[in-house]
C-alpha atoms as a PDB file:
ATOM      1  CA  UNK A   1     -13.577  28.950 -15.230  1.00  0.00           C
ATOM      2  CA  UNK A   2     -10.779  26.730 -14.544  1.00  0.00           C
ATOM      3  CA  UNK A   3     -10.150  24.268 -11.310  1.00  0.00           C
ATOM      4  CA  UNK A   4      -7.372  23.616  -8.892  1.00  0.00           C
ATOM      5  CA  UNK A   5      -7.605  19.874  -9.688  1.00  0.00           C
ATOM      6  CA  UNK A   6      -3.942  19.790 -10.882  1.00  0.00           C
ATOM      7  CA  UNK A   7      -3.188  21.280  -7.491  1.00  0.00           C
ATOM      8  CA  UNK A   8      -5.086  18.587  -5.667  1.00  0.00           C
ATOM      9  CA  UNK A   9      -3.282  15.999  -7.438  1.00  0.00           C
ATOM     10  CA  UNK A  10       0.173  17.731  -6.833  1.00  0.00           C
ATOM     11  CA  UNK A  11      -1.155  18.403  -3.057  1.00  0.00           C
ATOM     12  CA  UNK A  12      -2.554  14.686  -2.858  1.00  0.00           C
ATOM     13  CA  UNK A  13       0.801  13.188  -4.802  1.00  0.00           C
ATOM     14  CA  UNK A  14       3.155  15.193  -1.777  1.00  0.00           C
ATOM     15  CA  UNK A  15       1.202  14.006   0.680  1.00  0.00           C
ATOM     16  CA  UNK A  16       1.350  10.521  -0.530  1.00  0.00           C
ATOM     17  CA  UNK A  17       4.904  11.005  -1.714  1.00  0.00           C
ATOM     18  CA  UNK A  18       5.498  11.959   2.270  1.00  0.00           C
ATOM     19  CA  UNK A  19       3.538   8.939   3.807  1.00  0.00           C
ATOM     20  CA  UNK A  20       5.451   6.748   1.859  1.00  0.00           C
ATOM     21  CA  UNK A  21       8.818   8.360   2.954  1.00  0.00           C
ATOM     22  CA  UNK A  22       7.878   8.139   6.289  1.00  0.00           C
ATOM     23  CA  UNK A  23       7.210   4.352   6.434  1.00  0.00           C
ATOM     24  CA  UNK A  24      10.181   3.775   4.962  1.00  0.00           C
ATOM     25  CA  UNK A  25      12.449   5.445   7.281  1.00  0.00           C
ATOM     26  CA  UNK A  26      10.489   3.773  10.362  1.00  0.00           C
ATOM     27  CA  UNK A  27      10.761   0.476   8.777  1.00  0.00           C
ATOM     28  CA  UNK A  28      14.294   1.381   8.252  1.00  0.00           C
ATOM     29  CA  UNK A  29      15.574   2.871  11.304  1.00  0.00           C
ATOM     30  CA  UNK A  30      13.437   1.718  14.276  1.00  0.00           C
ATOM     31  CA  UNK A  31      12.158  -1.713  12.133  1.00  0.00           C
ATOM     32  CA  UNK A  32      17.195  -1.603  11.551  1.00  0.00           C
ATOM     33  CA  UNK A  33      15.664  -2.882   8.192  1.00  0.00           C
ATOM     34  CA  UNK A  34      17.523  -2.654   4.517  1.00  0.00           C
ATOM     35  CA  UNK A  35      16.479   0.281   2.523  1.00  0.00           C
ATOM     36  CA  UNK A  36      15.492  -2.296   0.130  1.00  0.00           C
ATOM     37  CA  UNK A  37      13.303  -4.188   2.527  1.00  0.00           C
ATOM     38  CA  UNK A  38      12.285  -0.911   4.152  1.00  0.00           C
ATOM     39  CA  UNK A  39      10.795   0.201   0.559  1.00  0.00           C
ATOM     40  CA  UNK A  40       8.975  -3.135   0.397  1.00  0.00           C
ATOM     41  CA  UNK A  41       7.428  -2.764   3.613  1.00  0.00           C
ATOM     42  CA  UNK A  42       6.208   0.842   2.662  1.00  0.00           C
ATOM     43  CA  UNK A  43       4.600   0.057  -0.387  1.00  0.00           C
ATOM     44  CA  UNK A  44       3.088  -3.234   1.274  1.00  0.00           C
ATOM     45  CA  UNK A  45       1.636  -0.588   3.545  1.00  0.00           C
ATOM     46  CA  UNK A  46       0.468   1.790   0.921  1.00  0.00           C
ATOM     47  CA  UNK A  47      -0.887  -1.204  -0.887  1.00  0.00           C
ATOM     48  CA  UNK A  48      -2.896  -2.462   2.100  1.00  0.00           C
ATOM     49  CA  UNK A  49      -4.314   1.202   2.751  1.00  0.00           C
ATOM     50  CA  UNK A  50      -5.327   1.029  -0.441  1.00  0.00           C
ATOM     51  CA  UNK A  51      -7.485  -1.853  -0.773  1.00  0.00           C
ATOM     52  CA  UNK A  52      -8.732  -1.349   2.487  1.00  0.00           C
ATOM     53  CA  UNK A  53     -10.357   2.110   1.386  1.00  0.00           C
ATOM     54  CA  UNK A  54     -11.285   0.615  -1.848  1.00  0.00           C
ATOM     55  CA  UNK A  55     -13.208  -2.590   0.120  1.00  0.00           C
ATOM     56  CA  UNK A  56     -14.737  -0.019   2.443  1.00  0.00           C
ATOM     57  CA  UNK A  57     -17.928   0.840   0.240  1.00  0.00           C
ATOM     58  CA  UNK A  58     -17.630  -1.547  -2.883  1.00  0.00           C
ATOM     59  CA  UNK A  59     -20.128  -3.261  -4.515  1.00  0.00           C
ATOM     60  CA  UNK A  60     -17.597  -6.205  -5.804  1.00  0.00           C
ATOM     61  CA  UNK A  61     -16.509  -7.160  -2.216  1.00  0.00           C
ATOM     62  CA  UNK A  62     -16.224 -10.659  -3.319  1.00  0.00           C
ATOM     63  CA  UNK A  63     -14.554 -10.270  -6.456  1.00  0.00           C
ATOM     64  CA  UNK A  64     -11.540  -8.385  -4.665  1.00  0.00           C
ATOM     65  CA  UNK A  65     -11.963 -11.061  -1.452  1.00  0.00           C
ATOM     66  CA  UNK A  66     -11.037 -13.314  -4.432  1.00  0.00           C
ATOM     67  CA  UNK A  67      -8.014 -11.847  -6.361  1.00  0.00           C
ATOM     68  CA  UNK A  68      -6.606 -10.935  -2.402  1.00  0.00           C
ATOM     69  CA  UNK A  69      -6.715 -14.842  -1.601  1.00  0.00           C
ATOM     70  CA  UNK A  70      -5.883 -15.960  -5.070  1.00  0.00           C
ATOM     71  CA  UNK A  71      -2.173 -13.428  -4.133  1.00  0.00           C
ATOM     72  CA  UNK A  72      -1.619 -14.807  -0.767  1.00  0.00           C
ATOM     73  CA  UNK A  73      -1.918 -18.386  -2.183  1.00  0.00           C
ATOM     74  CA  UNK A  74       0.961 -17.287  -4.862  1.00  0.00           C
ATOM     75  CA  UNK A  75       3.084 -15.102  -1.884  1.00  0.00           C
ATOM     76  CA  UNK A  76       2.875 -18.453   0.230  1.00  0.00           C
ATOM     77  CA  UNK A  77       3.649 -20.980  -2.508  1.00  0.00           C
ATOM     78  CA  UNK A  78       7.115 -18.647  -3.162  1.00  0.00           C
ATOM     79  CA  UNK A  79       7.027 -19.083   0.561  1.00  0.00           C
ATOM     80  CA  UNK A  80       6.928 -15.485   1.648  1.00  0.00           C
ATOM     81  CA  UNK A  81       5.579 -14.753   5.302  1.00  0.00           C
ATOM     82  CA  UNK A  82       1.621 -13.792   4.926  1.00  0.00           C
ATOM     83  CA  UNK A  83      -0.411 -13.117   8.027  1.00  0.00           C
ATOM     84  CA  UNK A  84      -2.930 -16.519   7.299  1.00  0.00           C
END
């Protein structure tokens, strides 16, 4: 007997593809960003979403704390704006 987990993946990809879309154009249109910068800020979001579900539950808490502070230290050293 065969799955449907290519389906979830295509259903889970859409609805990722979607979210991502979305961001964009708010960043875009109500944030009057670039469509450049309005990507940027979507996939910031994605990323964050993404840790934050991975964080949730894991084990290694403190090796991700880590590699998070070790990127902030680089993003602020190439002076980009970081929440710290």
């Amino acid at each position: 007997m065969g799955t449907n987990s290519g389906a979830d993946e295509a259903t889970q990809y859409a609805a990722l593809s979607y979210e991502f879309e979305e961001q964009a154009a708010i960043a875009e249109y109500d944030g009057q960003q670039t469509p450049q910068q309005a990507q940027r800020i979507a996939y910031l979001d994605a990323f964050i979403s993404l840790l934050y579900a991975l964080v949730k539950d894991d084990p290694h808490q403190d090796w991700l704390a880590q590699k998070i502070q070790i990127a902030l230290a680089s993003l602020e050293e190439q002076n980009f704006p970081t929440l710290n």
